[in-house]
N, C-alpha and C. Protein backbone atom coordinates (compact mmCIF):
# COMPACT_ATOMS: atom_id res chain seq x y z
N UNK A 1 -132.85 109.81 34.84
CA UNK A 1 -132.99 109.00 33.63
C UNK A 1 -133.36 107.56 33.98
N UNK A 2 -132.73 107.08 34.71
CA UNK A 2 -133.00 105.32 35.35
C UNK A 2 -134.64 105.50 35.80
N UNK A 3 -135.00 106.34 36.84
CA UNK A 3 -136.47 106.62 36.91
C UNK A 3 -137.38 106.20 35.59
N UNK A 4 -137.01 107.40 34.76
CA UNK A 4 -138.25 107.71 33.71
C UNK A 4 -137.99 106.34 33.04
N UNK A 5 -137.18 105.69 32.94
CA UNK A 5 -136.90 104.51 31.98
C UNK A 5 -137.94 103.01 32.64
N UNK A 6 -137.61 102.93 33.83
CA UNK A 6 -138.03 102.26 34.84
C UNK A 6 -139.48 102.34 34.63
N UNK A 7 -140.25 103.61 35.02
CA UNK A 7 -140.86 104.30 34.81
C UNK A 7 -142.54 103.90 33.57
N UNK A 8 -141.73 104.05 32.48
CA UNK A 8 -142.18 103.44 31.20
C UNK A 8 -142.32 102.57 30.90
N UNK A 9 -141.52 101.24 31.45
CA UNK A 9 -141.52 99.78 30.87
C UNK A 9 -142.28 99.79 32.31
N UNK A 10 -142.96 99.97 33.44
CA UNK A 10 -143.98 99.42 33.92
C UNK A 10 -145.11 99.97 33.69
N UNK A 11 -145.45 101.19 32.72
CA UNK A 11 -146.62 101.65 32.08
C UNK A 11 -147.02 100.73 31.08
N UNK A 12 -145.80 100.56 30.02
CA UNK A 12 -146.16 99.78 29.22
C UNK A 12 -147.01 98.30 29.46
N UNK A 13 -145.96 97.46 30.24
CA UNK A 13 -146.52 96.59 30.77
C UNK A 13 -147.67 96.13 31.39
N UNK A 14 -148.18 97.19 32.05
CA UNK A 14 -149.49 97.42 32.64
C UNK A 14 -150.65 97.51 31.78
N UNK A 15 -150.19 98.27 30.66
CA UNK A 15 -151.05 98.26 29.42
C UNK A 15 -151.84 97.47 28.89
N UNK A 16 -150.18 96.50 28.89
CA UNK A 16 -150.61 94.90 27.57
C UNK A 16 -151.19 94.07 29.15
N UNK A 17 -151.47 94.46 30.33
CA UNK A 17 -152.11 93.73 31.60
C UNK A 17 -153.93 94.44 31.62
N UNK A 18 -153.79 95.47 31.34
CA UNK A 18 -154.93 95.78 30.95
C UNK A 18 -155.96 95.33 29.67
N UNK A 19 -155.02 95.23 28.84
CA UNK A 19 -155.80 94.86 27.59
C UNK A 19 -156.22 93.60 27.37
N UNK A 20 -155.55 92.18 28.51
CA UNK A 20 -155.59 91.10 28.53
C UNK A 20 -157.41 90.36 28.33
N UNK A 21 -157.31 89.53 27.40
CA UNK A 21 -158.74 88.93 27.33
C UNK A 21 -159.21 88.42 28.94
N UNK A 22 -160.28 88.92 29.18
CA UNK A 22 -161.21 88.35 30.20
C UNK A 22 -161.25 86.91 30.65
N UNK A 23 -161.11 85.84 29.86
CA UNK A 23 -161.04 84.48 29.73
C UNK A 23 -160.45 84.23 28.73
N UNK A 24 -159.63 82.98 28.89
CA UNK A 24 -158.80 82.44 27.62
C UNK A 24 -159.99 81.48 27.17
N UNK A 25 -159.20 81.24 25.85
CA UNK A 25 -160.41 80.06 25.02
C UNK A 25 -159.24 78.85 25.62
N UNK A 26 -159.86 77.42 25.30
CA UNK A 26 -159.21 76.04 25.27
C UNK A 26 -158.62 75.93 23.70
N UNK A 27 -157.24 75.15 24.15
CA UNK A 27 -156.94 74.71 22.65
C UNK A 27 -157.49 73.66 22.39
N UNK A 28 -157.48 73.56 21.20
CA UNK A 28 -158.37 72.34 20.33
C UNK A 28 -157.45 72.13 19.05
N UNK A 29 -157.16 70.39 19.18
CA UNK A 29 -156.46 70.20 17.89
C UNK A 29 -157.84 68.55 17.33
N UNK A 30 -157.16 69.09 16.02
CA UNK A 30 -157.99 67.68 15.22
C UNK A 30 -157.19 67.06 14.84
N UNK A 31 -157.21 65.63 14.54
CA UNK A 31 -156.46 64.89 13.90
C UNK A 31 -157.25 64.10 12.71
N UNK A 32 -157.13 64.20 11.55
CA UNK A 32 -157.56 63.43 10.22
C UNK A 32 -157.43 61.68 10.70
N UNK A 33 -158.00 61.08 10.22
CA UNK A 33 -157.40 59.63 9.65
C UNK A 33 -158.22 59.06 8.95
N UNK A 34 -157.36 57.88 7.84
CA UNK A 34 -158.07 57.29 7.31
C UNK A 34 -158.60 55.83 7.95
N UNK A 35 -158.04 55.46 9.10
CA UNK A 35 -158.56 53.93 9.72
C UNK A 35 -159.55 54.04 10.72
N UNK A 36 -160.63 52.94 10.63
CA UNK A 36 -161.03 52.71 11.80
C UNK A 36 -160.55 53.39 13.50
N UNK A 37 -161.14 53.76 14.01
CA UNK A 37 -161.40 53.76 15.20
C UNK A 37 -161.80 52.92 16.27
N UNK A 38 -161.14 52.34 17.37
CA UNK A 38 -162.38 52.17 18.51
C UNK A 38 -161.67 51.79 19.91
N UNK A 39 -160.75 53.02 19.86
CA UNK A 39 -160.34 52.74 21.60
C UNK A 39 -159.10 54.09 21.75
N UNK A 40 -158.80 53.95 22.89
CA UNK A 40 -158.03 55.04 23.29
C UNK A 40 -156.43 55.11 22.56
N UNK A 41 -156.03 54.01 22.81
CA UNK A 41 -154.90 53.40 22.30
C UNK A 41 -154.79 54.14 20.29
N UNK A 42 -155.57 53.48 20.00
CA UNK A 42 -155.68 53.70 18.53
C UNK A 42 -155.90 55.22 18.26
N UNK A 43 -156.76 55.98 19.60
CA UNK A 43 -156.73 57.41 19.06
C UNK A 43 -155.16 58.21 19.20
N UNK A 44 -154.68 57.78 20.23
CA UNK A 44 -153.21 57.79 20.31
C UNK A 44 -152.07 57.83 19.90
N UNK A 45 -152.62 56.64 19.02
CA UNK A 45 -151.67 56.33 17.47
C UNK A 45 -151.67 57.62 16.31
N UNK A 46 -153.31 57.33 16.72
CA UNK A 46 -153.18 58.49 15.30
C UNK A 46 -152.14 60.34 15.52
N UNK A 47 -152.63 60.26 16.55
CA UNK A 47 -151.74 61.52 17.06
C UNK A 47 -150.22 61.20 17.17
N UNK A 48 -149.87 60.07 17.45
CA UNK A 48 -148.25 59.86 17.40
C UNK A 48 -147.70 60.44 16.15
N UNK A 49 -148.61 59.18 14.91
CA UNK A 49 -148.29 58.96 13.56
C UNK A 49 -148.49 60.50 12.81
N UNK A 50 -148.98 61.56 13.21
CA UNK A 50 -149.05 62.64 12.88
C UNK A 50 -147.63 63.64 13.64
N UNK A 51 -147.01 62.98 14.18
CA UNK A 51 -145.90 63.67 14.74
C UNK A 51 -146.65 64.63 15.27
N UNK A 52 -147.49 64.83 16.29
CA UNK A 52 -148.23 65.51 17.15
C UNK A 52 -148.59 66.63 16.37
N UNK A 53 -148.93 66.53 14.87
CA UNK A 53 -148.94 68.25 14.32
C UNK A 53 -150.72 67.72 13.44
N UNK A 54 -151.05 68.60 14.15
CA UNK A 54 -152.71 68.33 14.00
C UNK A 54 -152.97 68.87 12.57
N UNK A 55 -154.26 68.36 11.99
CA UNK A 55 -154.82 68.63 10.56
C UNK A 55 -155.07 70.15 10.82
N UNK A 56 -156.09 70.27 11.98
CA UNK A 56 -156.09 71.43 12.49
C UNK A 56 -156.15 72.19 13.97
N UNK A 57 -156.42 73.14 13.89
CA UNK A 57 -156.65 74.03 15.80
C UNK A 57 -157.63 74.54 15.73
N UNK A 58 -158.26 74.66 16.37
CA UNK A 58 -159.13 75.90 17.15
C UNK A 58 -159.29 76.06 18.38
N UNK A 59 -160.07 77.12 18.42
CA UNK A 59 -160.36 77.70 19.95
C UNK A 59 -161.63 77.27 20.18
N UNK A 60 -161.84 76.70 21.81
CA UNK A 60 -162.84 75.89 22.11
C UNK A 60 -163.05 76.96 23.24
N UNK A 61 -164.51 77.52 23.06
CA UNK A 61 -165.45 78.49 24.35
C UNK A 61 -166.15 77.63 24.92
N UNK A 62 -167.07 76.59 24.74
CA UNK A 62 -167.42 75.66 25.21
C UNK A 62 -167.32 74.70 24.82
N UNK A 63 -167.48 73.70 25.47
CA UNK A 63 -167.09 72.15 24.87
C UNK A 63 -168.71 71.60 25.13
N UNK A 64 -169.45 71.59 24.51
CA UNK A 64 -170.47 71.45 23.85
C UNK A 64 -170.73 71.33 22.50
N UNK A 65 -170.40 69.89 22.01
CA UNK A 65 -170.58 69.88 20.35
C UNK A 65 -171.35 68.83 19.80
N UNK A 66 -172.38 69.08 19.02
CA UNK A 66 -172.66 70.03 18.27
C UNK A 66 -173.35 71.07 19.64
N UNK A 67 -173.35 72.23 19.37
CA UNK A 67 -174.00 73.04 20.33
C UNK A 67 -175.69 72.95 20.98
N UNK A 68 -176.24 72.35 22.07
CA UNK A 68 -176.96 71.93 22.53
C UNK A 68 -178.13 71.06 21.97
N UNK A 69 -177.43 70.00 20.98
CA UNK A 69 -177.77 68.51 20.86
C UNK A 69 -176.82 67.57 21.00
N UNK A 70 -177.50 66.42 21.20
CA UNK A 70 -176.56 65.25 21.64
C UNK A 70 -175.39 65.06 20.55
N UNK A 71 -175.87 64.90 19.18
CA UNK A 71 -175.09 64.71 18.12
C UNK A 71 -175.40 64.98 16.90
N UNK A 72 -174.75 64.81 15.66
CA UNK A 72 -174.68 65.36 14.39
C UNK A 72 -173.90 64.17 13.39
N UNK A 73 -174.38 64.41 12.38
CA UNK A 73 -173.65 62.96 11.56
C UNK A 73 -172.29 63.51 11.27
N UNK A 74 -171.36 62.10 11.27
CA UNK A 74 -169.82 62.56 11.26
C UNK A 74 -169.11 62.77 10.11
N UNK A 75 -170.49 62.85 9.13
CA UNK A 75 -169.86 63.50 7.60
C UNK A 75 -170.10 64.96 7.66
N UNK A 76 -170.41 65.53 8.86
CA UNK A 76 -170.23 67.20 9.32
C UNK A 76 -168.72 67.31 9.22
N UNK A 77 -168.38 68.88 8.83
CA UNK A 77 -166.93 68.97 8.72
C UNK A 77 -166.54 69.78 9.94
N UNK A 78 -165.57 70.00 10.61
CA UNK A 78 -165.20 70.28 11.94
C UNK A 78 -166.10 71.73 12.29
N UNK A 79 -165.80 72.63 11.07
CA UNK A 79 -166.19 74.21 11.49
C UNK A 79 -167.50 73.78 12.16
N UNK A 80 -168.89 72.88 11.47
CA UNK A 80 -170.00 73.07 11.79
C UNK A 80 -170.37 72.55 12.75
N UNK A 81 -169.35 71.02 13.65
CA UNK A 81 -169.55 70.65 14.48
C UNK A 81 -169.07 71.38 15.69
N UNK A 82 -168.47 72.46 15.67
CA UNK A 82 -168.03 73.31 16.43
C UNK A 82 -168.97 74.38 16.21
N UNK A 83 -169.18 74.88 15.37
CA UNK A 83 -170.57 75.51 15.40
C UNK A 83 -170.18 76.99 16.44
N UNK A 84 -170.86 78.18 17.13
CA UNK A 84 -170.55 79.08 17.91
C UNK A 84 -169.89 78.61 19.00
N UNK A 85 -169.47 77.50 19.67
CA UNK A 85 -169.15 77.33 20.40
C UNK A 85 -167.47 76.85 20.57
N UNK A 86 -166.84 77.31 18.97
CA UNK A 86 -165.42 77.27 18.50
C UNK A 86 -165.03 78.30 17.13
N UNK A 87 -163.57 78.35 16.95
CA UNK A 87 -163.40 78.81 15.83
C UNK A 87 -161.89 77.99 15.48
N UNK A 88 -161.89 77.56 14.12
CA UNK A 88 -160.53 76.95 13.24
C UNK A 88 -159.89 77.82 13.36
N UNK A 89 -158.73 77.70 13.95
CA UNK A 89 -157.53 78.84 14.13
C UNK A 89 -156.45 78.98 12.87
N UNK A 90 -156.10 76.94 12.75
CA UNK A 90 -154.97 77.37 11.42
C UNK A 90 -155.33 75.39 10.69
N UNK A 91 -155.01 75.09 9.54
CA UNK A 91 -155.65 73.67 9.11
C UNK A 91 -156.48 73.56 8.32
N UNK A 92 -157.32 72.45 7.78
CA UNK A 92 -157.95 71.87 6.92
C UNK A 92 -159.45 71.74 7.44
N UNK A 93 -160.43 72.24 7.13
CA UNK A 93 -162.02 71.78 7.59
C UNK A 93 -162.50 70.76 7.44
N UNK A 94 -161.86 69.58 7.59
CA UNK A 94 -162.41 68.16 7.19
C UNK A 94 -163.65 67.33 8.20
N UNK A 95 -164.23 66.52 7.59
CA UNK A 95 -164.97 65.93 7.96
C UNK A 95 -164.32 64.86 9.20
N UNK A 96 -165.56 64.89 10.39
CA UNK A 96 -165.66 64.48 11.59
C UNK A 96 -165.11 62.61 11.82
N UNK A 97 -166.04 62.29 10.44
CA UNK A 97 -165.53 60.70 10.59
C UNK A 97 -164.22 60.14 10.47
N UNK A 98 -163.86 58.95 11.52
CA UNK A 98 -162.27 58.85 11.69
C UNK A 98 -161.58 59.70 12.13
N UNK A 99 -161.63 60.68 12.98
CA UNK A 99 -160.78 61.76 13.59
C UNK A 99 -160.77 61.81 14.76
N UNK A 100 -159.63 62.42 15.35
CA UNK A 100 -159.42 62.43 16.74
C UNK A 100 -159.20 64.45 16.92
N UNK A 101 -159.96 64.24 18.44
CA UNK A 101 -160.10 66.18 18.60
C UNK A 101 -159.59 66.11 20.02
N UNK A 102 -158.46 66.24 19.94
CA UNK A 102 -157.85 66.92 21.50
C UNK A 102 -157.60 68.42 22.14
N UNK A 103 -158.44 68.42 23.14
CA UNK A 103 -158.90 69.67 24.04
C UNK A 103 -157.56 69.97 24.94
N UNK A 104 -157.16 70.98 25.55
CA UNK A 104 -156.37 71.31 26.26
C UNK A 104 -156.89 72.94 27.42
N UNK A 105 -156.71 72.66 28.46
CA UNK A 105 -156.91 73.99 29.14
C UNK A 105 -156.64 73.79 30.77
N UNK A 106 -156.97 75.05 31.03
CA UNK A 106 -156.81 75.21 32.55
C UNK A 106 -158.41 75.97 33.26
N UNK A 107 -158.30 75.05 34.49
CA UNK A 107 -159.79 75.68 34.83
C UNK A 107 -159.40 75.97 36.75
N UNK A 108 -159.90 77.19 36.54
CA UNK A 108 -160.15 77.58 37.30
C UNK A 108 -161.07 77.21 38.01
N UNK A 109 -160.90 76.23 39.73
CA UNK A 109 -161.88 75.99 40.22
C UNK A 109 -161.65 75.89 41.97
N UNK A 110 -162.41 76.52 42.79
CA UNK A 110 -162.37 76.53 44.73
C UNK A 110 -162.19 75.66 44.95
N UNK A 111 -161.49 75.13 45.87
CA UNK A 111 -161.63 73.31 46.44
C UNK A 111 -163.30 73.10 46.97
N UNK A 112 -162.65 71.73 47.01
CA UNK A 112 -164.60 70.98 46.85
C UNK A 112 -164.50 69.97 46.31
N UNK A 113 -165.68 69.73 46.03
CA UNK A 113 -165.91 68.02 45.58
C UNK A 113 -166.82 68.32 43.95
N UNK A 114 -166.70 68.01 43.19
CA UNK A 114 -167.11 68.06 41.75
C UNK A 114 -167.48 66.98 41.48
N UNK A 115 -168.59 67.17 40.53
CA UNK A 115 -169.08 65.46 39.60
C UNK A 115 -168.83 66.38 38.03
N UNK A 116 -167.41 65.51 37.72
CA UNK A 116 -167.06 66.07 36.55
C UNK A 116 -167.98 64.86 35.44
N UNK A 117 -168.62 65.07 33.88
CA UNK A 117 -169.18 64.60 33.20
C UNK A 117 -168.95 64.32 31.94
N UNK A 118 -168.75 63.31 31.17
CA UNK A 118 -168.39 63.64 29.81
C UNK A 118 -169.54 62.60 29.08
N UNK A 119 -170.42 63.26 28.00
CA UNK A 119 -170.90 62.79 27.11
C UNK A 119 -170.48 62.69 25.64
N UNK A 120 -170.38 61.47 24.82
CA UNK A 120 -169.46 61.03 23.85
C UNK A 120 -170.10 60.15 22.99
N UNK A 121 -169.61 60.06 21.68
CA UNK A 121 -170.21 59.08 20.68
C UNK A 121 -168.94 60.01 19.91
N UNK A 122 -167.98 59.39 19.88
CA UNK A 122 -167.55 57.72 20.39
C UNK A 122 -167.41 57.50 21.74
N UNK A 123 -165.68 57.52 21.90
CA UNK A 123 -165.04 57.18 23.45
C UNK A 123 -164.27 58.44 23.61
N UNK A 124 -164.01 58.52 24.85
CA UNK A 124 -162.93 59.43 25.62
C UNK A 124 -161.74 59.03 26.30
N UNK A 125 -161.22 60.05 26.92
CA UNK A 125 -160.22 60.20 27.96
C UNK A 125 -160.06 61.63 28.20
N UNK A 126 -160.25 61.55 29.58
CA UNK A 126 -160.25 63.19 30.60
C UNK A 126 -159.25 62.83 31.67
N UNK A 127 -158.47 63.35 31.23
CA UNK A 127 -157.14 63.86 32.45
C UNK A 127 -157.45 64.90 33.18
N UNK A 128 -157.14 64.98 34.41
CA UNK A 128 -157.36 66.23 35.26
C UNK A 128 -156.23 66.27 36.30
N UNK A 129 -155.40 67.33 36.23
CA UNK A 129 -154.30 67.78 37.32
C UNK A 129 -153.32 66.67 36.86
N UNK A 130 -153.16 66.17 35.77
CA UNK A 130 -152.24 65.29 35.15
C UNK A 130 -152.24 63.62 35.53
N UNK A 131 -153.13 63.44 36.25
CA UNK A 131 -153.91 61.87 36.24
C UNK A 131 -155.35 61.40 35.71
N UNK A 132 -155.34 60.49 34.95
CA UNK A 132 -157.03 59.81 34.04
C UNK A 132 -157.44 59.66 34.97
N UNK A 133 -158.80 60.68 35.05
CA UNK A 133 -159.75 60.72 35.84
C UNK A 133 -161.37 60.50 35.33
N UNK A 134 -161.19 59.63 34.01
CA UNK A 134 -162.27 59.18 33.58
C UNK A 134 -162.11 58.42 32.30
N UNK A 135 -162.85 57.93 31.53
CA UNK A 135 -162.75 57.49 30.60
C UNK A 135 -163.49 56.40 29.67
N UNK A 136 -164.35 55.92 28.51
CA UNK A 136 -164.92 54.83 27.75
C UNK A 136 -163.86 54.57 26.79
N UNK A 137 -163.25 53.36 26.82
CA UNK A 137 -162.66 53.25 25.93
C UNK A 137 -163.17 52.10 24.75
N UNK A 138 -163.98 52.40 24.26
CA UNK A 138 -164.84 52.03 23.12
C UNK A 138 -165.45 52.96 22.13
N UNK A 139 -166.09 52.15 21.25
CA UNK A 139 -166.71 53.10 20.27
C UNK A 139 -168.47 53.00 20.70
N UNK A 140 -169.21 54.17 21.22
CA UNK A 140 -170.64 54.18 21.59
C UNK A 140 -171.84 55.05 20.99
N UNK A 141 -173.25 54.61 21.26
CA UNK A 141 -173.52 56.12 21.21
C UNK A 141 -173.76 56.55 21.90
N UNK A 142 -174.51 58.03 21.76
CA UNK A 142 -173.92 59.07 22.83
C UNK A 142 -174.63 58.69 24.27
N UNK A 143 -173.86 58.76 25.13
CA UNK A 143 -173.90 58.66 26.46
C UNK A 143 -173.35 59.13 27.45
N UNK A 144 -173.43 59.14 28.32
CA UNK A 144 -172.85 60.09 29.39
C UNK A 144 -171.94 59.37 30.60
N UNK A 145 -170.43 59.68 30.62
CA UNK A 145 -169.83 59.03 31.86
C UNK A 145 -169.24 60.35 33.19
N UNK A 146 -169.78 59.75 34.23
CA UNK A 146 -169.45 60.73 35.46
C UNK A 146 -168.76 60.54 36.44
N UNK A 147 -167.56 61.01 36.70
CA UNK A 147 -166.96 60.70 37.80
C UNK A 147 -167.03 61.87 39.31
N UNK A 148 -166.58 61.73 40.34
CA UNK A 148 -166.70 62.61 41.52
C UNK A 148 -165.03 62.98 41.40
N UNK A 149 -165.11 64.18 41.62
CA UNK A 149 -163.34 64.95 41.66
C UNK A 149 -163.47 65.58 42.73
N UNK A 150 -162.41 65.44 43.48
CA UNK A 150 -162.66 66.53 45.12
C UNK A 150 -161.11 67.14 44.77
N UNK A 151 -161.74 68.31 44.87
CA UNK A 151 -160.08 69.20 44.63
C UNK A 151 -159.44 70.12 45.93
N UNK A 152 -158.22 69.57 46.69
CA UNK A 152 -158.05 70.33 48.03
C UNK A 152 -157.80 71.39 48.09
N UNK A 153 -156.67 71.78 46.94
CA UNK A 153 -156.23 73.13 46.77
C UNK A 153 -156.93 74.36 46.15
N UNK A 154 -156.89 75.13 46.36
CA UNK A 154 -157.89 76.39 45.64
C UNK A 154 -157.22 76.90 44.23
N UNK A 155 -156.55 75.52 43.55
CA UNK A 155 -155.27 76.44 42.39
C UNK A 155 -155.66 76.00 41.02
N UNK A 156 -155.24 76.20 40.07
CA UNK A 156 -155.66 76.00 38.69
C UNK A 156 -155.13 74.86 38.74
N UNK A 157 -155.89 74.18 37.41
CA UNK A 157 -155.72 72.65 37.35
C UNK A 157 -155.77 72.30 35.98
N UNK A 158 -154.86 71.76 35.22
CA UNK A 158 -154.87 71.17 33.62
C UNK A 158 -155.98 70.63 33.57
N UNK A 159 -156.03 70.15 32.58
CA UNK A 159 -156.68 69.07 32.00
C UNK A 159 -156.59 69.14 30.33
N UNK A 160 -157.25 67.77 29.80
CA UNK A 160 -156.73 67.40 28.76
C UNK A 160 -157.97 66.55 27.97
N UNK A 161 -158.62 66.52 27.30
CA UNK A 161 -160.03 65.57 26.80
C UNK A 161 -159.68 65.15 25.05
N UNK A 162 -159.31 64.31 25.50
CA UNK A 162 -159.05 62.98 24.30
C UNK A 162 -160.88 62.61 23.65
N UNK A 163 -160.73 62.92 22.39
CA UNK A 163 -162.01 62.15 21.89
C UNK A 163 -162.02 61.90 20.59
N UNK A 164 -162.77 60.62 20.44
CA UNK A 164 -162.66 60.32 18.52
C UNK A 164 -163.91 59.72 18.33
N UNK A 165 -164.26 60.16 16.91
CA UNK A 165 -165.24 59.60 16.28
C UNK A 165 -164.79 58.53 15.23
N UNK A 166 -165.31 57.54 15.24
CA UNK A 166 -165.30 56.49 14.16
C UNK A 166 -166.07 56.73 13.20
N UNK A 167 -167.35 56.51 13.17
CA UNK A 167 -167.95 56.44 11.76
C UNK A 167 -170.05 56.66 12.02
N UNK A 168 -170.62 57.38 11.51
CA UNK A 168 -172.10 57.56 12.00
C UNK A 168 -172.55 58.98 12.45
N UNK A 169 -172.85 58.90 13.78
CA UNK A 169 -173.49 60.11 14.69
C UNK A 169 -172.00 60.75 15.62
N UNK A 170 -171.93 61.51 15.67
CA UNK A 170 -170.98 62.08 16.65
C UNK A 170 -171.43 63.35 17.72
N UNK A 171 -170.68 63.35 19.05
CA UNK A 171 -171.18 64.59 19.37
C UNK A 171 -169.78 64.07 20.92
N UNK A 172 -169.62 65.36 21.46
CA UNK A 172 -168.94 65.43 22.44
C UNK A 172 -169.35 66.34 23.81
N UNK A 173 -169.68 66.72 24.65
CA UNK A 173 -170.20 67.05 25.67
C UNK A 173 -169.02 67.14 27.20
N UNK A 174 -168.68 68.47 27.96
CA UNK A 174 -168.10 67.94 29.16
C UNK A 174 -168.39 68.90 30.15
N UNK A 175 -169.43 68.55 31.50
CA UNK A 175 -170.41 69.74 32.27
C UNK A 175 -169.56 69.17 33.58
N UNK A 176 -169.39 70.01 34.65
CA UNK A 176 -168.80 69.96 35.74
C UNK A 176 -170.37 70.43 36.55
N UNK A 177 -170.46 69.43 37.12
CA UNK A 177 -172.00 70.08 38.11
C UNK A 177 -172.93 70.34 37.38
N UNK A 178 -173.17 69.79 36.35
CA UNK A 178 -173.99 69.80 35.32
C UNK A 178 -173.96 71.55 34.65
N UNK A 179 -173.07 72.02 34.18
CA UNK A 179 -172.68 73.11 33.64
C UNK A 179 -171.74 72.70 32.86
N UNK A 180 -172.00 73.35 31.29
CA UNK A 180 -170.87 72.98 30.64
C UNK A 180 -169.76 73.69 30.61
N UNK A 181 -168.13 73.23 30.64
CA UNK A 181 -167.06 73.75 31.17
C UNK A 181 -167.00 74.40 29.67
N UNK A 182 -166.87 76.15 29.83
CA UNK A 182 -166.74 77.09 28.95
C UNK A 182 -165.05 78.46 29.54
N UNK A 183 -165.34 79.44 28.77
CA UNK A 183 -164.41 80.43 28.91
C UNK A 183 -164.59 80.72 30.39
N UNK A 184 -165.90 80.62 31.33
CA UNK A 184 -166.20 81.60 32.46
C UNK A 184 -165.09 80.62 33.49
N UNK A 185 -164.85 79.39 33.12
CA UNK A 185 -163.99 78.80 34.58
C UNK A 185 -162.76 78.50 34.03
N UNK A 186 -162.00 79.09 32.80
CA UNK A 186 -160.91 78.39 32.57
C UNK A 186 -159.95 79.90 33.02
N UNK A 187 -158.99 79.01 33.35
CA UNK A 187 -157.95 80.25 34.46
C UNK A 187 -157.10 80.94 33.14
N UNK A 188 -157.10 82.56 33.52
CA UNK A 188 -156.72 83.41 32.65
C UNK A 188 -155.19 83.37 32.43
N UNK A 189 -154.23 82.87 31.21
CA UNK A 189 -153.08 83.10 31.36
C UNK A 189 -152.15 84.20 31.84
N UNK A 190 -151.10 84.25 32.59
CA UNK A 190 -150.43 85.59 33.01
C UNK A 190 -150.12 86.53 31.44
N UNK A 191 -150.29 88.03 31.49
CA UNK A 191 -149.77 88.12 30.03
C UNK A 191 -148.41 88.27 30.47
N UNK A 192 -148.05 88.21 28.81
CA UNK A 192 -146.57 88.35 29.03
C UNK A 192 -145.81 89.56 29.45
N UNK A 193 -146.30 90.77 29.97
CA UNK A 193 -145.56 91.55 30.00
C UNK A 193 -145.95 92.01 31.57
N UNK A 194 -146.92 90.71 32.09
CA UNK A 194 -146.17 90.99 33.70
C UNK A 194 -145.53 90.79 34.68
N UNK A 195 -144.64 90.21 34.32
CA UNK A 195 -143.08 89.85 35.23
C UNK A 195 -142.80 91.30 34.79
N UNK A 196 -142.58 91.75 34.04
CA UNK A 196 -141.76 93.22 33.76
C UNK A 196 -142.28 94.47 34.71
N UNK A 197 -144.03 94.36 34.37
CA UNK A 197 -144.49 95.21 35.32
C UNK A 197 -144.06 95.22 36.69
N UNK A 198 -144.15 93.98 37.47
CA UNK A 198 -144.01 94.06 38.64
C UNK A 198 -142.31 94.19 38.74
N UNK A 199 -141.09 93.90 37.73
CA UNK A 199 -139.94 94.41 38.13
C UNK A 199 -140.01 95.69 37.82
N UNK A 200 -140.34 96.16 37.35
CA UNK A 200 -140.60 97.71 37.21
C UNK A 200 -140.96 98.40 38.07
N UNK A 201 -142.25 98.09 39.03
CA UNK A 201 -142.75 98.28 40.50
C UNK A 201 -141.50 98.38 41.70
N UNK A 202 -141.28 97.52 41.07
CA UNK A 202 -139.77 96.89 42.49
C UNK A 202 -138.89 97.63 42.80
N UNK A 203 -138.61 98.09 40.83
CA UNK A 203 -137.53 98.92 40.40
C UNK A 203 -137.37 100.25 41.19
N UNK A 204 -138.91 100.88 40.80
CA UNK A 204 -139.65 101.98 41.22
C UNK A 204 -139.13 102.08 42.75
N UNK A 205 -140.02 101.14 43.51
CA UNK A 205 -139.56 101.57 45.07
C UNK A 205 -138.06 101.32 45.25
N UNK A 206 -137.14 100.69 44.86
CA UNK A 206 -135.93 100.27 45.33
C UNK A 206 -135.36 102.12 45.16
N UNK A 207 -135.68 102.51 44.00
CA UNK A 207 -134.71 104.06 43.45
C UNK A 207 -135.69 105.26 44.51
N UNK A 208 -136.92 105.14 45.68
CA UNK A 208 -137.22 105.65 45.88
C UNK A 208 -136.58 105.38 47.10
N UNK A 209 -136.40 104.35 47.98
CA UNK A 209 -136.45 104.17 48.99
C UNK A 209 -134.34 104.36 49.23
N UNK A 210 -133.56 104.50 47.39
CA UNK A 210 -132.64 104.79 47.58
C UNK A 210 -132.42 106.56 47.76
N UNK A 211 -133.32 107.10 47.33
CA UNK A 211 -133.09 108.48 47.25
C UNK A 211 -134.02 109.21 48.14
């Protein structure tokens, strides 16, 4: 009986390990506001003053927006500035002007040396492995800032992309080696049901190697 039980909860498990999406998407939150914009600080605020609970979410496949032009006017409402290259998960479809859109994910990348890139109208902030590793903190148009990242370890790495539009043209852009960072390099979450599998495995040999 301990067998077949054992047994089952690492079938199961294996299952929901099989069925796991290929690549995770990035989270994406928006933040509404009604004030001016024009620096990091102030996009900050607005996310404080929202008690960190965004207008809305979505899922970000690439961070390419609007999808392969520089920009789009910021009386576009989020769905269209996201365009195929996102989807609104839960929130309000509001318009681009005065808002702040914070990215979240993990990327999978070999050690090496990287020229990470961010193009913006407005300003940014790109965290990587939990230190600002780039940033305009102004309001611009679109332009492009590049820094060099050398990564030693071969292990997944956060990151985090702060961006707001004030008022006009908007567009956001972020290419690692001149490729834009999409689903193919962001590191796949563990599912949840494999710690179980592999105690189940464990389980397995421990009752074999007892009997």
């Amino acid at each position: 009986m301990i067998r077949v039980t054992i047994a089952a909860a690492a079938l199961a498990a294996f299952s929901s390990l099989a069925s796991a999406p290929a690549h995770a998407a990035f989270l994406g939150e928006y933040y509404d506001s009604s004030s001016s914009l024009n620096s990091i600080a102030g996009a900050r605020a607005v996310i404080s003053a929202s008690g960190s609970t965004p207008t809305a979410e979505f899922d970000a496949f690439a961070i390419d927006y609007p999808a392969g032009a520089e920009d789009i006017s910021s009386g576009t409402v989020l769905s269209a500035f996201l365009g195929p290259n996102g989807s609104i998960t839960s929130g309000s479809d509001n318009a681009l002007a005065t808002s702040v859109i914070l990215i979240n994910g993990t990327l999978d990348l070999a050690p090496g040396t990287y020229s990470f890139s961010v193009g913006s109208d407005d300003g940014f902030e790109l965290s990587f492995g939990g230190s600002v590793i780039s940033s305009f903190d102004a309001n611009r148009a679109f332009n492009t800032t590049t820094q060099s990242v050398t990564i030693e370890a071969g292990d997944n790495q956060d990151f985090e992309l702060l961006f707001w539009e004030n008022l006009g043209f908007t567009g956001l852009l972020f290419e690692i080696d001149g490729n834009v960072v999409d689903q193919s390099i962001a590191a796949v979450p563990l599912p949840a049901g494999l710690p179980l599998l592999l105690a189940g495995i464990g389980g397995i040999a421990l009752f074999r190697r007892r009997t």
